[in-house]
PDB file of N, CA and C in Angstrom:
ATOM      1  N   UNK A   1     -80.592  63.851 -12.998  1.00  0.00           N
ATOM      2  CA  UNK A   1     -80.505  65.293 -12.914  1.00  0.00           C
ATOM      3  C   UNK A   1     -81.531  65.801 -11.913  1.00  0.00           C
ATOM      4  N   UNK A   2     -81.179  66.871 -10.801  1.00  0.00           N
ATOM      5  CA  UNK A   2     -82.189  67.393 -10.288  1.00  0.00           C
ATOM      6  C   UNK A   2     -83.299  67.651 -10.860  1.00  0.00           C
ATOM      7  N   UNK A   3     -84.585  67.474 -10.451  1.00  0.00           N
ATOM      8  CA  UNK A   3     -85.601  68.628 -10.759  1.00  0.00           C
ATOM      9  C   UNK A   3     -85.583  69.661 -10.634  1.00  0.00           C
ATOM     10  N   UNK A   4     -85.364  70.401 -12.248  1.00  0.00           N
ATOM     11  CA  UNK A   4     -85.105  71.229 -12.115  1.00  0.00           C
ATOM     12  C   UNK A   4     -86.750  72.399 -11.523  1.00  0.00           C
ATOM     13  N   UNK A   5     -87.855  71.478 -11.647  1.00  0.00           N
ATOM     14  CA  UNK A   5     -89.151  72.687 -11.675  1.00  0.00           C
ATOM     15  C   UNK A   5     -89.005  72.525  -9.124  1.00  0.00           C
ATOM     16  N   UNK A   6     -88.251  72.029  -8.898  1.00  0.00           N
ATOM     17  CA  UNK A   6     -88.268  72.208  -7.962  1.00  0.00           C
ATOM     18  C   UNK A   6     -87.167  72.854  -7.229  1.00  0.00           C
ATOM     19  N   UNK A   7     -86.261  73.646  -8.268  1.00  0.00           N
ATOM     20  CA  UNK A   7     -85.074  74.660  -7.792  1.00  0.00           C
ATOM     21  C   UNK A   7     -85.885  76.177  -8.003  1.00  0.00           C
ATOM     22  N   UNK A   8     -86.970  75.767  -8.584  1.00  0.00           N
ATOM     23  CA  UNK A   8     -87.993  77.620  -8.987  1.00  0.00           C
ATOM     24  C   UNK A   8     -88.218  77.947  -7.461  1.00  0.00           C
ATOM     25  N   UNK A   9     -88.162  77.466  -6.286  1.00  0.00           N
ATOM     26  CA  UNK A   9     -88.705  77.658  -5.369  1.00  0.00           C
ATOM     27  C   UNK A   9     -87.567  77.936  -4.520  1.00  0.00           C
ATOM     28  N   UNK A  10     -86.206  78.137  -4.694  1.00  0.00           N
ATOM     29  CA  UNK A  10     -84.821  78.275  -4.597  1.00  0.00           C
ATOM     30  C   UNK A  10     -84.530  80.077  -4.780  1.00  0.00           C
ATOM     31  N   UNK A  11     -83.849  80.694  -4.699  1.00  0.00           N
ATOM     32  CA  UNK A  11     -83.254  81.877  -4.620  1.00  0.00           C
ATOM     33  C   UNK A  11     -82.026  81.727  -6.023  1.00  0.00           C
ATOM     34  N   UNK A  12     -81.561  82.196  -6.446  1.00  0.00           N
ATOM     35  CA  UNK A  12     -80.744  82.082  -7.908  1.00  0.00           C
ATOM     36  C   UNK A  12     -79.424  81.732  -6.761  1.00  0.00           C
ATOM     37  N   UNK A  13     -78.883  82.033  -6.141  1.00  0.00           N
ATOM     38  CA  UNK A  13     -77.764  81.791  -5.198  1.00  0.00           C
ATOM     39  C   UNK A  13     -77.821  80.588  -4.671  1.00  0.00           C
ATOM     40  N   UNK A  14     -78.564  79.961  -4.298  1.00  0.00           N
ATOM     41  CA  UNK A  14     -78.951  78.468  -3.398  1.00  0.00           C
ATOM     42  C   UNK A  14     -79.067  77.785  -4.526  1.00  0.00           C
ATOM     43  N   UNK A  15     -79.913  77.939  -5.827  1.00  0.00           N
ATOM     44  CA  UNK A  15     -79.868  77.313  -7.006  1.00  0.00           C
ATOM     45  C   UNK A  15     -78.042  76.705  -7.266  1.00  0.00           C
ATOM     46  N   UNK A  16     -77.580  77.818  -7.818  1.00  0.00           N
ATOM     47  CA  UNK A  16     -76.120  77.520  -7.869  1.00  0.00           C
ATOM     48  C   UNK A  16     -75.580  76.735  -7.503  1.00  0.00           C
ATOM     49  N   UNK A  17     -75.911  77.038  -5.771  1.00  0.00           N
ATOM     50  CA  UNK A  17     -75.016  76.144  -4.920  1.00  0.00           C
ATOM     51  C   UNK A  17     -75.191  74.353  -4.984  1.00  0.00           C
ATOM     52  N   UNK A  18     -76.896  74.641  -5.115  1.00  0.00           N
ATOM     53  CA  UNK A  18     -77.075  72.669  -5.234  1.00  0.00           C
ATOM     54  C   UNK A  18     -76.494  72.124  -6.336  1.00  0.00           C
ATOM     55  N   UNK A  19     -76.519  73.032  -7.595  1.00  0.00           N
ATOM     56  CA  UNK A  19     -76.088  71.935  -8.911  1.00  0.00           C
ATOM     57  C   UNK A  19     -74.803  72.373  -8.559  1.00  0.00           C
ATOM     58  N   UNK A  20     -73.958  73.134  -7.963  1.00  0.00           N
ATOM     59  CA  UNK A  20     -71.999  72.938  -7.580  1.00  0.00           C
ATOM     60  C   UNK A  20     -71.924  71.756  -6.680  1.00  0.00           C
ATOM     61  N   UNK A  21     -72.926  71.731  -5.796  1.00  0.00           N
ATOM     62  CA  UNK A  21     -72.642  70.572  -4.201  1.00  0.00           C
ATOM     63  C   UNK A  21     -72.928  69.136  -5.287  1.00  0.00           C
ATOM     64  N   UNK A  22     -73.984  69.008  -5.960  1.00  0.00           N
ATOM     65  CA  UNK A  22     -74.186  67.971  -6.417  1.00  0.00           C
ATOM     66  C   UNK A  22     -73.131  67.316  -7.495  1.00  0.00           C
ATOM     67  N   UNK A  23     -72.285  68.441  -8.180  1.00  0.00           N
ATOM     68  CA  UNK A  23     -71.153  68.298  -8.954  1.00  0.00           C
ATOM     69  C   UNK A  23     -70.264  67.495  -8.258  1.00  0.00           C
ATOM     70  N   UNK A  24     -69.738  67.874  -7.410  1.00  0.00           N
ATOM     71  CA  UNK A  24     -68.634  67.479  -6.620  1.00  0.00           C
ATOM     72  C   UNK A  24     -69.002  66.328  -6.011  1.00  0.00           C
ATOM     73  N   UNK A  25     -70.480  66.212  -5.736  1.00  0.00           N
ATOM     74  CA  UNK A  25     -70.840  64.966  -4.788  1.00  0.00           C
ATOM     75  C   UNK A  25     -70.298  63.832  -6.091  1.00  0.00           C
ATOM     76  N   UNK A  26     -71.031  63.798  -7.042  1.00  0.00           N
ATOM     77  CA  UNK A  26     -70.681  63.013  -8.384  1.00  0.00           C
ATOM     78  C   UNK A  26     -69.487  62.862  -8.396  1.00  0.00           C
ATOM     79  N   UNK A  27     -68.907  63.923  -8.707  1.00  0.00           N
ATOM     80  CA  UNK A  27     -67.067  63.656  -9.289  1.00  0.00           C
ATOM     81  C   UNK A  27     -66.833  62.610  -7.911  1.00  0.00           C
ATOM     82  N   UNK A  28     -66.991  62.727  -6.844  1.00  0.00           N
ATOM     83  CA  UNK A  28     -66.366  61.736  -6.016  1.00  0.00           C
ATOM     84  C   UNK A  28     -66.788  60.277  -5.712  1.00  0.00           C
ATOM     85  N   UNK A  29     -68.220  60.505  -5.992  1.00  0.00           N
ATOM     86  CA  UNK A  29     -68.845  59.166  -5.786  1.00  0.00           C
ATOM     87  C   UNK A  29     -69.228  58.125  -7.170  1.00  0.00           C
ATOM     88  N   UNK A  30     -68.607  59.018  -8.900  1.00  0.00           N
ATOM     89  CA  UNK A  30     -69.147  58.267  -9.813  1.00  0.00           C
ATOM     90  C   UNK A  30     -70.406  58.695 -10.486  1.00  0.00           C
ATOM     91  N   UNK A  31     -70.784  57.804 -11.659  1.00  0.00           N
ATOM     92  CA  UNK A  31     -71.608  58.173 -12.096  1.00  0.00           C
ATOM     93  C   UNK A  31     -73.293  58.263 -11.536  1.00  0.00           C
ATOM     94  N   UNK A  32     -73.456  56.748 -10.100  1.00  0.00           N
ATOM     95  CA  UNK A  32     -74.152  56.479  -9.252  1.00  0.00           C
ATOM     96  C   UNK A  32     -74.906  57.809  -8.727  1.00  0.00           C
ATOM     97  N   UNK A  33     -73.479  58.957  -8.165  1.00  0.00           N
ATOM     98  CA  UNK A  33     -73.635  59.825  -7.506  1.00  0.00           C
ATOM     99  C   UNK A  33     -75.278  60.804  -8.176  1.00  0.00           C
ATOM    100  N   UNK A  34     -75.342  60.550  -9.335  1.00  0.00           N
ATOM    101  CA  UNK A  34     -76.513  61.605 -10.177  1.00  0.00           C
ATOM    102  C   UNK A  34     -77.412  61.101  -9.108  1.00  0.00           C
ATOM    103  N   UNK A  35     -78.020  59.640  -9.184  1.00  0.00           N
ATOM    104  CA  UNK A  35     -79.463  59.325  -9.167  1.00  0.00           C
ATOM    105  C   UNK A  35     -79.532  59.646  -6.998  1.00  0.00           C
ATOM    106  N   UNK A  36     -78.237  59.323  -6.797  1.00  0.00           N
ATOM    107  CA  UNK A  36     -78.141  59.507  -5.461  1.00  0.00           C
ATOM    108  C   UNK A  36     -78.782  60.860  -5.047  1.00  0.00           C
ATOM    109  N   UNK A  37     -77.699  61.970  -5.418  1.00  0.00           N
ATOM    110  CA  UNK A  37     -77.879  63.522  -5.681  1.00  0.00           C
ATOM    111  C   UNK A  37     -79.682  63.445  -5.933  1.00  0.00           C
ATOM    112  N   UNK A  38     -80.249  63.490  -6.677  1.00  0.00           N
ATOM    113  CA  UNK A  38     -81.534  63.565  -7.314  1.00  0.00           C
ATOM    114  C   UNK A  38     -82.329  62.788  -6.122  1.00  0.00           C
ATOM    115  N   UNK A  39     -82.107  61.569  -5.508  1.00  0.00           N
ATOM    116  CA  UNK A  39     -83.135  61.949  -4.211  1.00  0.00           C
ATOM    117  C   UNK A  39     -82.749  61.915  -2.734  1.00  0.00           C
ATOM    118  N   UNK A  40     -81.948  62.446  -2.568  1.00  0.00           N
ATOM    119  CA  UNK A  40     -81.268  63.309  -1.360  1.00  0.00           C
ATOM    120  C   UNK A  40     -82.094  64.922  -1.384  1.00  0.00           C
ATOM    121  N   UNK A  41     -81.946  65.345  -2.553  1.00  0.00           N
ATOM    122  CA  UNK A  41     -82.456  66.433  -2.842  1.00  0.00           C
ATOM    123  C   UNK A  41     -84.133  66.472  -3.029  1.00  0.00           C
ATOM    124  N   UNK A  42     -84.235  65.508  -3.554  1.00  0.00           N
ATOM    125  CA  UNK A  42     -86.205  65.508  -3.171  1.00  0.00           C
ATOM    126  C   UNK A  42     -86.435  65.450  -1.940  1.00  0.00           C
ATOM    127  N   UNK A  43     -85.142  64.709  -0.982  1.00  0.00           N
ATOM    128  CA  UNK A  43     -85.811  64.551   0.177  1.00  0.00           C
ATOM    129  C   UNK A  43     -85.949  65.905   1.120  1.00  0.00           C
ATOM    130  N   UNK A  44     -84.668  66.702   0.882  1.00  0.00           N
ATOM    131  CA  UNK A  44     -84.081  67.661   1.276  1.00  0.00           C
ATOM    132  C   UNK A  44     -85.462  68.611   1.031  1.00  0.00           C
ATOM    133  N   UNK A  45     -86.083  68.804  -0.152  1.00  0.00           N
ATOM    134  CA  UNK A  45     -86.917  69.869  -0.130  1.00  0.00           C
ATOM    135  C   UNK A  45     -88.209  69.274   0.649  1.00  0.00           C
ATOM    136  N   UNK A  46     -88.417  68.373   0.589  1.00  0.00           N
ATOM    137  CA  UNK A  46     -89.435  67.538   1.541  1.00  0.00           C
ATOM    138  C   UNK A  46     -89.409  67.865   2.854  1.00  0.00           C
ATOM    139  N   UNK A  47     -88.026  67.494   3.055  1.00  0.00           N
ATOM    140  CA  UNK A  47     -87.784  68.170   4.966  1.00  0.00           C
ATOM    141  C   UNK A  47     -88.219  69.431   5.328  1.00  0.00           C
ATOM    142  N   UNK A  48     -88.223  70.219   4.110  1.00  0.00           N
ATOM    143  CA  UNK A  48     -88.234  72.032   4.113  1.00  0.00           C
ATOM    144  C   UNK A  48     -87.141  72.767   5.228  1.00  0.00           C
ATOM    145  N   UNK A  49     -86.238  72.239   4.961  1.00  0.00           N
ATOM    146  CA  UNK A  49     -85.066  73.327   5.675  1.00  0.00           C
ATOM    147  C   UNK A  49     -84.567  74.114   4.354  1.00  0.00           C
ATOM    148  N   UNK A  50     -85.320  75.746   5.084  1.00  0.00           N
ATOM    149  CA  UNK A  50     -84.658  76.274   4.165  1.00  0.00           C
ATOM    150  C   UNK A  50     -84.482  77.793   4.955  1.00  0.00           C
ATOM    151  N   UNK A  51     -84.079  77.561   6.242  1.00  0.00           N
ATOM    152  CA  UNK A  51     -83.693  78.596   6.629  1.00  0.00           C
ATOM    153  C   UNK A  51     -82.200  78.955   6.495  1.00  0.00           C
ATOM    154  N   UNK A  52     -81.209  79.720   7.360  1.00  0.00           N
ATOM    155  CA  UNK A  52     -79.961  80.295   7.080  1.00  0.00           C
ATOM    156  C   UNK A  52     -79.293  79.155   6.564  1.00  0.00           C
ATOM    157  N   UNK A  53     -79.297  77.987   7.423  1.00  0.00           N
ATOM    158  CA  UNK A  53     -78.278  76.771   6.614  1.00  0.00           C
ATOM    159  C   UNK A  53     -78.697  76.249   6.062  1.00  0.00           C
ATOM    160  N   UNK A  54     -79.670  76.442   5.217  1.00  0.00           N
ATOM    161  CA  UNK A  54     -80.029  75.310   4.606  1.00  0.00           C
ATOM    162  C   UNK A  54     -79.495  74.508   3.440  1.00  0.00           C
ATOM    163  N   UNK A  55     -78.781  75.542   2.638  1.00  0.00           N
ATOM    164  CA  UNK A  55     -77.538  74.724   1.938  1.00  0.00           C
ATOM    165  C   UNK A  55     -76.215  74.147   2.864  1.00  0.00           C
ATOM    166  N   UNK A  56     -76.201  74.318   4.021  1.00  0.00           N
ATOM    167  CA  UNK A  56     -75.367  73.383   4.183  1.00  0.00           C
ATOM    168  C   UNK A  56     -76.314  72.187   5.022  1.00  0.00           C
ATOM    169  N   UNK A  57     -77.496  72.078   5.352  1.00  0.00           N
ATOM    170  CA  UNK A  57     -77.965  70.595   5.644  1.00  0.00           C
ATOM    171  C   UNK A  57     -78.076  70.091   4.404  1.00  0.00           C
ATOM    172  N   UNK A  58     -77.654  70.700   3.638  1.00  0.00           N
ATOM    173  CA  UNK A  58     -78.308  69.996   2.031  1.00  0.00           C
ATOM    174  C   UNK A  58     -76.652  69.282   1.571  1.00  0.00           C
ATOM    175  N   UNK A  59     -75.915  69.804   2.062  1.00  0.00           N
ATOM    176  CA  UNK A  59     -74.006  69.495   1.651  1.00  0.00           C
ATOM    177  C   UNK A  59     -73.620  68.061   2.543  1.00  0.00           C
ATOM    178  N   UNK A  60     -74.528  68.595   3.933  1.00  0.00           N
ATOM    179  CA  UNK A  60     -74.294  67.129   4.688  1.00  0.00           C
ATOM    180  C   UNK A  60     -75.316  66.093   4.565  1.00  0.00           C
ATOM    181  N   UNK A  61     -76.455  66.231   4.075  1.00  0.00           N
ATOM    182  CA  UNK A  61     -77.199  64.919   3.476  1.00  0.00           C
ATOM    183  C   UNK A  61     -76.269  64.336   2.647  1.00  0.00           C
ATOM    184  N   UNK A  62     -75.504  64.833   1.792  1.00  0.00           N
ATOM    185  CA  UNK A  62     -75.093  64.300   0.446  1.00  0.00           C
ATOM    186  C   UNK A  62     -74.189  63.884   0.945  1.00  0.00           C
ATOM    187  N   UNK A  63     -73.265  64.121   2.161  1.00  0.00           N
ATOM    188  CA  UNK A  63     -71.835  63.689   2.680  1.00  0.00           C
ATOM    189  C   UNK A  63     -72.046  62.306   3.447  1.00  0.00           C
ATOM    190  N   UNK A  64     -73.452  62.294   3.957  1.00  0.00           N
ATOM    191  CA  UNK A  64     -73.568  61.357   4.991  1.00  0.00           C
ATOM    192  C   UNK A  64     -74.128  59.769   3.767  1.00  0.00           C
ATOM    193  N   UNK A  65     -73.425  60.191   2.671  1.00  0.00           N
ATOM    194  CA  UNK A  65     -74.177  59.323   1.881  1.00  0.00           C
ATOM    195  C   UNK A  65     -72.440  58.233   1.326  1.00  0.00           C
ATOM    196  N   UNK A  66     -71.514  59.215   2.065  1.00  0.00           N
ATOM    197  CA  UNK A  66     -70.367  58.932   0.908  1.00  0.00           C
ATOM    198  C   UNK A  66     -69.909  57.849   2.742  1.00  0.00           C
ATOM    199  N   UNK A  67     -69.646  56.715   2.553  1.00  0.00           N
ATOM    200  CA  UNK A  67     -69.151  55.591   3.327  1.00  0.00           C
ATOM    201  C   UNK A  67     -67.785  56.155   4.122  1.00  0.00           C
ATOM    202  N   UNK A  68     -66.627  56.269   3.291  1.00  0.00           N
ATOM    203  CA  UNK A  68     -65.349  56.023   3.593  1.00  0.00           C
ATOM    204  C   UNK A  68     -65.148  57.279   4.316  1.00  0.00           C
ATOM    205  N   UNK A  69     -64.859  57.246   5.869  1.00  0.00           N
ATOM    206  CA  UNK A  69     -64.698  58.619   6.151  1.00  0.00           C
ATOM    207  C   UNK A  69     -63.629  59.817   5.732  1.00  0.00           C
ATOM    208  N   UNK A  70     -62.823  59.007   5.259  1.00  0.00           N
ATOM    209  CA  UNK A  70     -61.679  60.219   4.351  1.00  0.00           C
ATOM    210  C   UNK A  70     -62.624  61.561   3.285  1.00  0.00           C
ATOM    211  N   UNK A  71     -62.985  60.545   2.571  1.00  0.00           N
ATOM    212  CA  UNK A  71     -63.924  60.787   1.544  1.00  0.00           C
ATOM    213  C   UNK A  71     -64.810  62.000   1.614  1.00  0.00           C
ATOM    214  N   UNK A  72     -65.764  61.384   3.081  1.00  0.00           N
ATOM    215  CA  UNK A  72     -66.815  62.439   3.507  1.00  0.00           C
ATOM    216  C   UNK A  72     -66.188  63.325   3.736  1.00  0.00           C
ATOM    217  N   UNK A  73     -64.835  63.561   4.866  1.00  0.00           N
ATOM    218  CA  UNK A  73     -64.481  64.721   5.263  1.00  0.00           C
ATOM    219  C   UNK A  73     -63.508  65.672   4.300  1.00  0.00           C
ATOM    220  N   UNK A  74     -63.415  65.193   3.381  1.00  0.00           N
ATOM    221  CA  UNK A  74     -62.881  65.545   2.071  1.00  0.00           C
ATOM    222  C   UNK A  74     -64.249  66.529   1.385  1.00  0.00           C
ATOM    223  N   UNK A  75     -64.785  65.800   1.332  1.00  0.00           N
ATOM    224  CA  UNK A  75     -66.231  66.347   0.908  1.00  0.00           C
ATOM    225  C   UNK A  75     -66.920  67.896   1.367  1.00  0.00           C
ATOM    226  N   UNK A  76     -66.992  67.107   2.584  1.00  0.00           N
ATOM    227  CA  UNK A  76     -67.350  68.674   3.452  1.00  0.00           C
ATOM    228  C   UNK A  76     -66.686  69.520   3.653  1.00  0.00           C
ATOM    229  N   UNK A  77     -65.305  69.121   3.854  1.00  0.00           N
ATOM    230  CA  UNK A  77     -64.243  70.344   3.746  1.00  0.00           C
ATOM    231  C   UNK A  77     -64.348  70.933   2.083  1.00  0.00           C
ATOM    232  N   UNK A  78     -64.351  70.380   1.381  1.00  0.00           N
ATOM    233  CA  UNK A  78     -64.913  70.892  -0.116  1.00  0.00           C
ATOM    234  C   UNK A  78     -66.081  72.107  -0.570  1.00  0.00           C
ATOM    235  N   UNK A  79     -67.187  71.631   0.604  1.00  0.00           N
ATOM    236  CA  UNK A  79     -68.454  71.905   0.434  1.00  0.00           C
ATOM    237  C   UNK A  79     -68.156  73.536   1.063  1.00  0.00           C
ATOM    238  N   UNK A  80     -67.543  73.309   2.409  1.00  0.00           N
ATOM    239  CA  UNK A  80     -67.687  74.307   3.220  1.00  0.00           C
ATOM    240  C   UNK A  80     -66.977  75.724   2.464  1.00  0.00           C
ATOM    241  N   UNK A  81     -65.652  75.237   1.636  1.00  0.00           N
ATOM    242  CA  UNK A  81     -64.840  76.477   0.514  1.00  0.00           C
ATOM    243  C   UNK A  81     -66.049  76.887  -0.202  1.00  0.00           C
ATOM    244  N   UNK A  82     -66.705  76.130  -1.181  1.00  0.00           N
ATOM    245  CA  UNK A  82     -67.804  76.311  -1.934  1.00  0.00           C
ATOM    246  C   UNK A  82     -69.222  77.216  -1.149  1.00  0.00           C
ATOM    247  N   UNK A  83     -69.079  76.881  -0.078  1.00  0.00           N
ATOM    248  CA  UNK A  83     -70.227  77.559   0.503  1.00  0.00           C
ATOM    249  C   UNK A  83     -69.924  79.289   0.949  1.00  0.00           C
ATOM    250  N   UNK A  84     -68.115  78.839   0.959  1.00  0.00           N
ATOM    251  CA  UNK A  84     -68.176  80.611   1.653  1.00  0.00           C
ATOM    252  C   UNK A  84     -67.594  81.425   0.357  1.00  0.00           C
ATOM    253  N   UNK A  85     -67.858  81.005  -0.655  1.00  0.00           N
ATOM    254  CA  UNK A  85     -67.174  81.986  -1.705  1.00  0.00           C
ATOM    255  C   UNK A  85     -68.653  82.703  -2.098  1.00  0.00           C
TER     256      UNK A  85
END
């Protein structure tokens, strides 16, 4: 599971969005996908991108994680609906 004491530093909207991106990353990649998700995302706040895109460098860390390119672009096309609602 994410840390959650490191989404306090998140906006309630960007919050959302990581535990939805990380949902979907899971449903596609398995149960694996949690521990994956969990440090993609440490790394992600490590990098400190957290300007305008920063949920979506955070959608394509997690994509660039999934092998099969169907998959990924499945993914991101996923991510990108999720990002503009």
């Amino acid at each position: 599971m994410v840390d959650l004491s490191k989404l306090t530093t998140l906006p309630l909207a960007a919050k959302q969005k990581v535990l939805q991106l990380n949902e979907l990353f899971i449903e596609i990649v398995g149960p694996i996908g949690q521990e994956l998700s969990d440090d993609i995302f440490a790394k992600w706040i490590l990098d400190g991108k957290f300007g305008p895109a920063a949920i979506r460098h955070y959608a394509h860390a997690l994509g660039e994680h999934l092998e099969i390119a169907s998959e990924r672009q499945a993914f991101l096309q996923k991510t990108e609906k999720l990002l503009l609602q």
